[in-house]
PDB file of N, CA and C in Angstrom:
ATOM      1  N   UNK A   1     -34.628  18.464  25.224  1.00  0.00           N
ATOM      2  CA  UNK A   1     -33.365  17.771  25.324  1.00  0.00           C
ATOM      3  C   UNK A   1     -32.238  18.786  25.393  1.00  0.00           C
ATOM      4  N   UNK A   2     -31.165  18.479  25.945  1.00  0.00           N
ATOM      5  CA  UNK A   2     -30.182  19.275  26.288  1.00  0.00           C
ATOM      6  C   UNK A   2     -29.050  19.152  25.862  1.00  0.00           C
ATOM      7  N   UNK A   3     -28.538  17.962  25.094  1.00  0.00           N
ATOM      8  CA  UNK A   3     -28.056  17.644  24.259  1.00  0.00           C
ATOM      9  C   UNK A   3     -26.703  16.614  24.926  1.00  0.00           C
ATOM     10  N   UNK A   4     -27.057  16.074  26.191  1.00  0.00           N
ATOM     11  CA  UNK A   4     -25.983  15.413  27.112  1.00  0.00           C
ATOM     12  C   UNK A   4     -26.315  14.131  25.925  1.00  0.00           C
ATOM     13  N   UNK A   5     -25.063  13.497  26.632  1.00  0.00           N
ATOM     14  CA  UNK A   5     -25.090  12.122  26.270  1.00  0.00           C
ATOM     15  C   UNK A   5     -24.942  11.116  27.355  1.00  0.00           C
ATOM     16  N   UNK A   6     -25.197   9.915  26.965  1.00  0.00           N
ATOM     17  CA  UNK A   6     -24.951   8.901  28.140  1.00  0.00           C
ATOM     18  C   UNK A   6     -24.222   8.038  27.844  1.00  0.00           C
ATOM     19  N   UNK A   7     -23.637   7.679  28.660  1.00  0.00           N
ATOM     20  CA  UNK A   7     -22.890   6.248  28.411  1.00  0.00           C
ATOM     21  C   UNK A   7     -23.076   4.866  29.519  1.00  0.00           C
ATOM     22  N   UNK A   8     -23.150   4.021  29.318  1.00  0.00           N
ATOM     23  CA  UNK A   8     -24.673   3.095  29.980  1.00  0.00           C
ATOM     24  C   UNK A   8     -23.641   1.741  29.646  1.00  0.00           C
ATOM     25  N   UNK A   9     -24.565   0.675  31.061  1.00  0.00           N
ATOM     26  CA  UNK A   9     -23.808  -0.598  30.484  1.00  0.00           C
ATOM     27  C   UNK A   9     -25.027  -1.209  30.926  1.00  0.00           C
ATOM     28  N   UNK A  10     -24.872  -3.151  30.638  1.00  0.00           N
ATOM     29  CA  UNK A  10     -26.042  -3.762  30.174  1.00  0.00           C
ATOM     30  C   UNK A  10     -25.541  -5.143  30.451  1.00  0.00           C
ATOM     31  N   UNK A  11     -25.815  -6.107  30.273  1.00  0.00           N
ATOM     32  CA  UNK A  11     -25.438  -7.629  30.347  1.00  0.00           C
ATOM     33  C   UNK A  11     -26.023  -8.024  29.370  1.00  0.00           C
ATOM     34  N   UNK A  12     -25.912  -9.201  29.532  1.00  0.00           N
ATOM     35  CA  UNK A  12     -26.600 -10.410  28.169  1.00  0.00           C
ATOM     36  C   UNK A  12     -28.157 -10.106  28.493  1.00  0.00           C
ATOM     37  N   UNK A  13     -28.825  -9.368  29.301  1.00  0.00           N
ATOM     38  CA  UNK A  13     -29.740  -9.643  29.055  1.00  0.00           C
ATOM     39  C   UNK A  13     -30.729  -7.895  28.500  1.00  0.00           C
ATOM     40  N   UNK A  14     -29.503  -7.517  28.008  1.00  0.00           N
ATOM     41  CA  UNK A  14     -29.304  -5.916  27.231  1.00  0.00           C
ATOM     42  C   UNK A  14     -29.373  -4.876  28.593  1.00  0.00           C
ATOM     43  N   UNK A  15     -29.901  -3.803  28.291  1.00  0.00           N
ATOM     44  CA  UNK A  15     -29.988  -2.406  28.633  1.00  0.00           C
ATOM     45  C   UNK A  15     -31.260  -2.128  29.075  1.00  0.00           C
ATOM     46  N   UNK A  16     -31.738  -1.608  30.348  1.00  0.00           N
ATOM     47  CA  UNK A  16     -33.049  -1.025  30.338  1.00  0.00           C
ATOM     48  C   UNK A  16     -32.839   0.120  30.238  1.00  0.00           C
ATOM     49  N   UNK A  17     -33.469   0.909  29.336  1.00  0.00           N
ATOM     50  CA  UNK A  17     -33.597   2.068  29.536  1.00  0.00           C
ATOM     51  C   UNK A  17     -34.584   3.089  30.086  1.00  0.00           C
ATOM     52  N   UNK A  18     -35.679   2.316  31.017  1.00  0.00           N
ATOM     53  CA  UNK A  18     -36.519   2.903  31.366  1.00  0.00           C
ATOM     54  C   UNK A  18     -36.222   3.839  32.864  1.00  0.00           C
ATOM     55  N   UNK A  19     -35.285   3.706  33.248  1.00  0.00           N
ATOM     56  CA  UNK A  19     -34.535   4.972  34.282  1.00  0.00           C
ATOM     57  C   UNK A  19     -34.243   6.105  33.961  1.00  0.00           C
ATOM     58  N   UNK A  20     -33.312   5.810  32.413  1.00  0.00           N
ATOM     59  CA  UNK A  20     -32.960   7.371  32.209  1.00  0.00           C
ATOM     60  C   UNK A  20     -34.648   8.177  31.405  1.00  0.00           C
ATOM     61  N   UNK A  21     -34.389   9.467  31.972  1.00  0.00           N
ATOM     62  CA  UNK A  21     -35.699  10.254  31.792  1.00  0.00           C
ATOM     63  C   UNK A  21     -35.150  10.867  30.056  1.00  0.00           C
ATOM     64  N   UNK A  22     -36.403  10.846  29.202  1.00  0.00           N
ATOM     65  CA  UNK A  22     -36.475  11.546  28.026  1.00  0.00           C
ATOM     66  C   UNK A  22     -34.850  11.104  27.597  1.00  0.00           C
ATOM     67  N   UNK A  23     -34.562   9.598  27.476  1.00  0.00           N
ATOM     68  CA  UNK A  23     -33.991   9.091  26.748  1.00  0.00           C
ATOM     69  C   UNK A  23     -34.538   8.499  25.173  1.00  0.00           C
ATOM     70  N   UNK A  24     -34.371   9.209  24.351  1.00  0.00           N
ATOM     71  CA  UNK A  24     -34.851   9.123  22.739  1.00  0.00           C
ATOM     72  C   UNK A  24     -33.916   8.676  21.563  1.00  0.00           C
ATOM     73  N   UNK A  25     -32.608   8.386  21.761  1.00  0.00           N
ATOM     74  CA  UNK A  25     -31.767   8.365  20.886  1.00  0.00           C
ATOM     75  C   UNK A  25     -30.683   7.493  21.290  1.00  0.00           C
ATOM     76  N   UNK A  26     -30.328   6.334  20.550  1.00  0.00           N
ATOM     77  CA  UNK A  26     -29.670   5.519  20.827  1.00  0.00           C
ATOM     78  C   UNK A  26     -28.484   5.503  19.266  1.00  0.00           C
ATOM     79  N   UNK A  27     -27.088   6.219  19.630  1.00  0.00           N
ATOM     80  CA  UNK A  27     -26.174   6.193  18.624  1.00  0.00           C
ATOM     81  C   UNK A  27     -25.457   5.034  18.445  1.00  0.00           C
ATOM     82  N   UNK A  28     -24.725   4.217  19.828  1.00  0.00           N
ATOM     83  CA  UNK A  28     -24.152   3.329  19.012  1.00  0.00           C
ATOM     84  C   UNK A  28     -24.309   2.406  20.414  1.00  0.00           C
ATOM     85  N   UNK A  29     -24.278   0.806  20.017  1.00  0.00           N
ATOM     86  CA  UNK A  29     -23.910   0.377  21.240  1.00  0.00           C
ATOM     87  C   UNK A  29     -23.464  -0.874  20.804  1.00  0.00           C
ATOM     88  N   UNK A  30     -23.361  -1.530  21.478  1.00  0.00           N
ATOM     89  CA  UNK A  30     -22.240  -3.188  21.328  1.00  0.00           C
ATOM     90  C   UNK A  30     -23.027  -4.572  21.824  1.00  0.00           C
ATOM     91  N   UNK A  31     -22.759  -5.271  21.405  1.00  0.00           N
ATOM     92  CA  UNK A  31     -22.865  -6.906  21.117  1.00  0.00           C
ATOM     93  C   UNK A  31     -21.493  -7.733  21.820  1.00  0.00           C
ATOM     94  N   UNK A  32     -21.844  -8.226  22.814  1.00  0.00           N
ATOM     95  CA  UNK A  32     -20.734  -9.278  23.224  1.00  0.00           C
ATOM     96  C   UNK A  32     -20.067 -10.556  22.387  1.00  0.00           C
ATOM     97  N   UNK A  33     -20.927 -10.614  21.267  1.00  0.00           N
ATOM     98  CA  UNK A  33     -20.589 -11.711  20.721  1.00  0.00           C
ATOM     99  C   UNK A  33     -21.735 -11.229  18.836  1.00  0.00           C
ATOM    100  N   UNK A  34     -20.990 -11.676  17.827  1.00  0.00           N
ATOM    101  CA  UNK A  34     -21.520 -11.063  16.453  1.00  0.00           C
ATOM    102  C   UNK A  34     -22.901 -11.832  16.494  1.00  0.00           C
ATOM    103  N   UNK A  35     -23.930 -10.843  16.555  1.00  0.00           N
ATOM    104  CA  UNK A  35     -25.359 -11.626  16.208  1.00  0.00           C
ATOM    105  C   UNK A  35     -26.002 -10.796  15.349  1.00  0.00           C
ATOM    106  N   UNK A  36     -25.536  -9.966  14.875  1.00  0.00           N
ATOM    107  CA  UNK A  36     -27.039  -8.943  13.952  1.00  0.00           C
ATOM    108  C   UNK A  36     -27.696  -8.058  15.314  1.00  0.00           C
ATOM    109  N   UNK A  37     -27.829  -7.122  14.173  1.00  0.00           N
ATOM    110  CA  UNK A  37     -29.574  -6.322  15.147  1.00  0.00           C
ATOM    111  C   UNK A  37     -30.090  -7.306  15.409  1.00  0.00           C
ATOM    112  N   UNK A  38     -30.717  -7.423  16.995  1.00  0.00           N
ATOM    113  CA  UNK A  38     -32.140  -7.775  17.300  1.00  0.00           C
ATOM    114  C   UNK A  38     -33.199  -7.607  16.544  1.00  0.00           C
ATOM    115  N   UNK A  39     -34.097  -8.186  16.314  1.00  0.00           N
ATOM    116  CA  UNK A  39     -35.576  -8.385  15.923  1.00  0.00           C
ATOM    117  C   UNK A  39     -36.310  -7.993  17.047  1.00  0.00           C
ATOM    118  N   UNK A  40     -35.854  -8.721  17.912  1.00  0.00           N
ATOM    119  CA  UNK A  40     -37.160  -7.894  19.248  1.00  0.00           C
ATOM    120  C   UNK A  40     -36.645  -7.016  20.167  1.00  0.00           C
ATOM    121  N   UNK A  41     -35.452  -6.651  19.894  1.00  0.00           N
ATOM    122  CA  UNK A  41     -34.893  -5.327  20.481  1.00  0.00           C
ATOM    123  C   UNK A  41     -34.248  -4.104  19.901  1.00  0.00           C
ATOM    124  N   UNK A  42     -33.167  -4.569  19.028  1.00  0.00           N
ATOM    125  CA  UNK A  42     -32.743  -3.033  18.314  1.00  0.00           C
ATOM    126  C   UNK A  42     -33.751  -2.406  17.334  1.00  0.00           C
ATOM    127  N   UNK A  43     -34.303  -3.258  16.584  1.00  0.00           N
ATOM    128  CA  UNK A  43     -35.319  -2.773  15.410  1.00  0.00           C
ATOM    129  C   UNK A  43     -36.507  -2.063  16.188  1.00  0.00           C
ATOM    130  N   UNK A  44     -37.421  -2.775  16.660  1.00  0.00           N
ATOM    131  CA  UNK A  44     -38.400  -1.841  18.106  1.00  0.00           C
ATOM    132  C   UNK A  44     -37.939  -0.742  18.300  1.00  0.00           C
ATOM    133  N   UNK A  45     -36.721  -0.543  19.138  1.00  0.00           N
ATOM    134  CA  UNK A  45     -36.195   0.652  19.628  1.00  0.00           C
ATOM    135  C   UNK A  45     -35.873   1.570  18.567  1.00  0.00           C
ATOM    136  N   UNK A  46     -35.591   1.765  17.338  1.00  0.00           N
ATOM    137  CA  UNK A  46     -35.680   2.993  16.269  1.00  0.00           C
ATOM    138  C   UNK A  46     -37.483   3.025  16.007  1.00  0.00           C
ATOM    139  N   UNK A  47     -37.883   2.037  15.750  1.00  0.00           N
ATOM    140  CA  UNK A  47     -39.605   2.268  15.207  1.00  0.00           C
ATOM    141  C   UNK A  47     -40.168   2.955  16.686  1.00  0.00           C
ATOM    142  N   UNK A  48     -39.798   2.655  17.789  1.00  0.00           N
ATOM    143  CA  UNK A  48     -40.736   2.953  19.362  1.00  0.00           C
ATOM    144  C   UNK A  48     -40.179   4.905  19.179  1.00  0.00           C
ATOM    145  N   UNK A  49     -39.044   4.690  18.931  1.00  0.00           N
ATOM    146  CA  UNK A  49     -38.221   6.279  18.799  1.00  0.00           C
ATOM    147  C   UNK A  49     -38.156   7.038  17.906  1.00  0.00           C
ATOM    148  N   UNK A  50     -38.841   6.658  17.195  1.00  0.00           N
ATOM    149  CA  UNK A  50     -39.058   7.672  15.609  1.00  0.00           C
ATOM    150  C   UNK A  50     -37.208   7.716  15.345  1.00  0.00           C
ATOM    151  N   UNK A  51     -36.592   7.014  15.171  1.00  0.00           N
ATOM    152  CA  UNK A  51     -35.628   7.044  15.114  1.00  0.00           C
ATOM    153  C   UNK A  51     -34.679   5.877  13.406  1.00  0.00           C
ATOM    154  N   UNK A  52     -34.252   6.709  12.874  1.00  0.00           N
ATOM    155  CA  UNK A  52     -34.209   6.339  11.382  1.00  0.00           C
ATOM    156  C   UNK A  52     -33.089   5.086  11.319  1.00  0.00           C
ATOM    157  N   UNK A  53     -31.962   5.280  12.320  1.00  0.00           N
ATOM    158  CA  UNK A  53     -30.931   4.390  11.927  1.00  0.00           C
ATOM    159  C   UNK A  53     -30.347   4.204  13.192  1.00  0.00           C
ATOM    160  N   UNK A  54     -29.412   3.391  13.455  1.00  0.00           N
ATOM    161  CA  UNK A  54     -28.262   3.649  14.756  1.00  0.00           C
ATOM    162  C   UNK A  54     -27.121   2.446  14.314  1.00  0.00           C
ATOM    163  N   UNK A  55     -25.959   2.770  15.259  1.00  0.00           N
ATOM    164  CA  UNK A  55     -24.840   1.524  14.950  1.00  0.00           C
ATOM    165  C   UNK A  55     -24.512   0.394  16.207  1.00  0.00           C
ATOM    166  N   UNK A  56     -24.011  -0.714  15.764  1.00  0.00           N
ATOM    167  CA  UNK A  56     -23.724  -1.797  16.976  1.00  0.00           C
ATOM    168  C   UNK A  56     -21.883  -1.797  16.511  1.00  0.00           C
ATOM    169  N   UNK A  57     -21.389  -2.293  17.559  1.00  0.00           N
ATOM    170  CA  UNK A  57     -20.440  -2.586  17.117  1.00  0.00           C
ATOM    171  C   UNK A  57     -19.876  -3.892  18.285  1.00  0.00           C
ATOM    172  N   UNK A  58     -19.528  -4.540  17.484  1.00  0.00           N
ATOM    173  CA  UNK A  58     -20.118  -6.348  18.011  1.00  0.00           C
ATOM    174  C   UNK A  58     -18.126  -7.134  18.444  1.00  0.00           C
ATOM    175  N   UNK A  59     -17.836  -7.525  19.351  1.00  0.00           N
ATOM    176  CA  UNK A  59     -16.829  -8.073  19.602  1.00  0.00           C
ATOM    177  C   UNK A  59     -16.723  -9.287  19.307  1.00  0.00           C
ATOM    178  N   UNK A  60     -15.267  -9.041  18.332  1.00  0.00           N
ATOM    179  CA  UNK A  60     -15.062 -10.535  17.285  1.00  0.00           C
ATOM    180  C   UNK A  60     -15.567 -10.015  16.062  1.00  0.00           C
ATOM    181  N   UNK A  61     -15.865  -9.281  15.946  1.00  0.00           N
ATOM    182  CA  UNK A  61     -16.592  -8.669  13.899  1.00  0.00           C
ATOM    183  C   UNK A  61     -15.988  -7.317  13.995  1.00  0.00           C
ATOM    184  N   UNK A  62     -14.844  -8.123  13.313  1.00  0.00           N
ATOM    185  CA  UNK A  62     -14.524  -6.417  12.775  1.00  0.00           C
ATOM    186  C   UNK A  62     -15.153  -5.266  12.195  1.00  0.00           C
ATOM    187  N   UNK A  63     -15.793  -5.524  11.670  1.00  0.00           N
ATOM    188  CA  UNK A  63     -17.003  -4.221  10.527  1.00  0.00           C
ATOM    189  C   UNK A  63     -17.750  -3.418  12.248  1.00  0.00           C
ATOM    190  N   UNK A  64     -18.585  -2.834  11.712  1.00  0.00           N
ATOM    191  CA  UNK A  64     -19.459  -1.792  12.324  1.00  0.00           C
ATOM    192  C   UNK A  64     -20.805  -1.941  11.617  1.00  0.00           C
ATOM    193  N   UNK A  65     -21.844  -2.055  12.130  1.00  0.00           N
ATOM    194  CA  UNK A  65     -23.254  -2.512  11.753  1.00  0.00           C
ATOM    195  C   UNK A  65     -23.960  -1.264  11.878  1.00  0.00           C
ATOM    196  N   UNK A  66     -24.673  -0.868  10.635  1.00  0.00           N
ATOM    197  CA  UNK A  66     -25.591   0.121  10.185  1.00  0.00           C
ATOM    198  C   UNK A  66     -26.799  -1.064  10.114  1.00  0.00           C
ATOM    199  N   UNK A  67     -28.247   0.009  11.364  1.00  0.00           N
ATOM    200  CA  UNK A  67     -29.295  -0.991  11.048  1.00  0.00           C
ATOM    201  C   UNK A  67     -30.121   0.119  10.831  1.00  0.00           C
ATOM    202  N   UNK A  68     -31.040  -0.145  10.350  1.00  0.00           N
ATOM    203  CA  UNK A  68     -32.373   0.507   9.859  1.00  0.00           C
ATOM    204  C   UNK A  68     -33.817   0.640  10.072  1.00  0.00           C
ATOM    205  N   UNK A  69     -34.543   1.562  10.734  1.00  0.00           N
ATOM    206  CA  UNK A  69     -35.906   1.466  11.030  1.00  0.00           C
ATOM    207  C   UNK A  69     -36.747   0.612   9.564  1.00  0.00           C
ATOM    208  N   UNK A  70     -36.343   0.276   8.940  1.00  0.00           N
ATOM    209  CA  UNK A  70     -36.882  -0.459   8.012  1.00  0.00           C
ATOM    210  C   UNK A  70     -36.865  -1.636   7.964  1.00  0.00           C
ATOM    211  N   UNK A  71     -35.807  -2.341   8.778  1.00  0.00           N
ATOM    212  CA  UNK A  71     -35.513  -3.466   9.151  1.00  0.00           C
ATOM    213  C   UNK A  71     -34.452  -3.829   8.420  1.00  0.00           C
ATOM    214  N   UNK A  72     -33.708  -3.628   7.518  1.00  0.00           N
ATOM    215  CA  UNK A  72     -32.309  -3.526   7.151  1.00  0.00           C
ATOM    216  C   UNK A  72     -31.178  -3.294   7.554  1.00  0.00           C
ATOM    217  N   UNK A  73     -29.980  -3.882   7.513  1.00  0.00           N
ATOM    218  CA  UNK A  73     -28.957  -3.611   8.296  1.00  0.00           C
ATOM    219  C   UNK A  73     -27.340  -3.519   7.206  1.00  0.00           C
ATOM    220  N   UNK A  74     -26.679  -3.038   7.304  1.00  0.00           N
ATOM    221  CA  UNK A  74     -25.378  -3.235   6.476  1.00  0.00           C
ATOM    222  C   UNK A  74     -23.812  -2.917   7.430  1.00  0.00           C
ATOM    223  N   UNK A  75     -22.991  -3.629   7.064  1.00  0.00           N
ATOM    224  CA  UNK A  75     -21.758  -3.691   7.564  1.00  0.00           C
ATOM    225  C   UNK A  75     -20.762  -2.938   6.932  1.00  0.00           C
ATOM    226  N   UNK A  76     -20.402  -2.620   7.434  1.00  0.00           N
ATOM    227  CA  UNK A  76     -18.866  -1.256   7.326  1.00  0.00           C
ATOM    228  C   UNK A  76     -17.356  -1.631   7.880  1.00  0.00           C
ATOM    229  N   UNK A  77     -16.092  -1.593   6.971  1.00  0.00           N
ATOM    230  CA  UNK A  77     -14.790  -1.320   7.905  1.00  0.00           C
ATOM    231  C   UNK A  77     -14.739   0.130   8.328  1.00  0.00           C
ATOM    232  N   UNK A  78     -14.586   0.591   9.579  1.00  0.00           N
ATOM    233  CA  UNK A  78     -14.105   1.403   9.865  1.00  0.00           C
ATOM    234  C   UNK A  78     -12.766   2.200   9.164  1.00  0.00           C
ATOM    235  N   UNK A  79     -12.169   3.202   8.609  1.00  0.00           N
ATOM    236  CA  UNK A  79     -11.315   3.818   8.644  1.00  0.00           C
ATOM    237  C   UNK A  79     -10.385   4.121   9.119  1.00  0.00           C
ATOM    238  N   UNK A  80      -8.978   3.421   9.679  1.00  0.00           N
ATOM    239  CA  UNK A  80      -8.060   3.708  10.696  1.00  0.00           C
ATOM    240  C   UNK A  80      -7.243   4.973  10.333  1.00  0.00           C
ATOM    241  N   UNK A  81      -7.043   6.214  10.866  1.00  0.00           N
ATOM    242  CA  UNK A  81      -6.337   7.375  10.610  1.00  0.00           C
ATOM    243  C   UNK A  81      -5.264   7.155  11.657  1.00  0.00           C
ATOM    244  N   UNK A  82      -3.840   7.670  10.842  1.00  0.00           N
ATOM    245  CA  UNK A  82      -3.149   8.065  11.996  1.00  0.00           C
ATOM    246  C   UNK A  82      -3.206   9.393  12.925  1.00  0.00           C
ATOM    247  N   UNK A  83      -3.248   9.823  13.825  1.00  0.00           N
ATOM    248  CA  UNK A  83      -2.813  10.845  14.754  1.00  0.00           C
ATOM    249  C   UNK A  83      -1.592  11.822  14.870  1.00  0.00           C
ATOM    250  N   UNK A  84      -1.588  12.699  14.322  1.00  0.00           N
ATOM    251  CA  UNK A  84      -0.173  13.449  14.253  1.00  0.00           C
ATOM    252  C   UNK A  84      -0.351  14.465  15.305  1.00  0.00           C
ATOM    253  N   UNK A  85       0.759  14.499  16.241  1.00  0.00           N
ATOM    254  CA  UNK A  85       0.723  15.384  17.626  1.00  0.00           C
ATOM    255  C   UNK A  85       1.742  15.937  17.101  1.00  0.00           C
TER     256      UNK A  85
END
């Protein structure tokens, strides 16, 4: 790995990721509408990826969703900082 990142879009009927090559790591991605992690999609994708955790962040829910290769999930407010230029 080379350490790029991607940035990717998807519809309601999610994301394939079987195009991009030696794609392993999924940091954050979004929900059109507040539903939880998937059961038959986000949770899979950390257990298929040896992959411990990742975040959603869901339009209309303010918080930020921590889910878990364990099948656990928890909600977060974000932190708003101001910017001083």
């Amino acid at each position: 790995m080379d350490g790029s990142r991607w940035l990717v879009s998807g519809g309601q009927e999610g994301i394939d990721f079987a195009n991009i090559s030696d794609f392993k790591r999924l940091i954050v991605h979004s929900h059109g509408r507040p539903t939880g992690p998937s059961r038959n999609a986000d949770f899979p994708f950390l257990i298929n990826n040896i992959q411990k955790s990742s975040f959603i962040v869901e339009l209309g829910n303010p918080k930020i969703i921590r889910f878990n290769d364990n099948g656990t999930f928890s909600e977060f407010r974000m932190a708003v900082t101001k910017w001083l230029f």
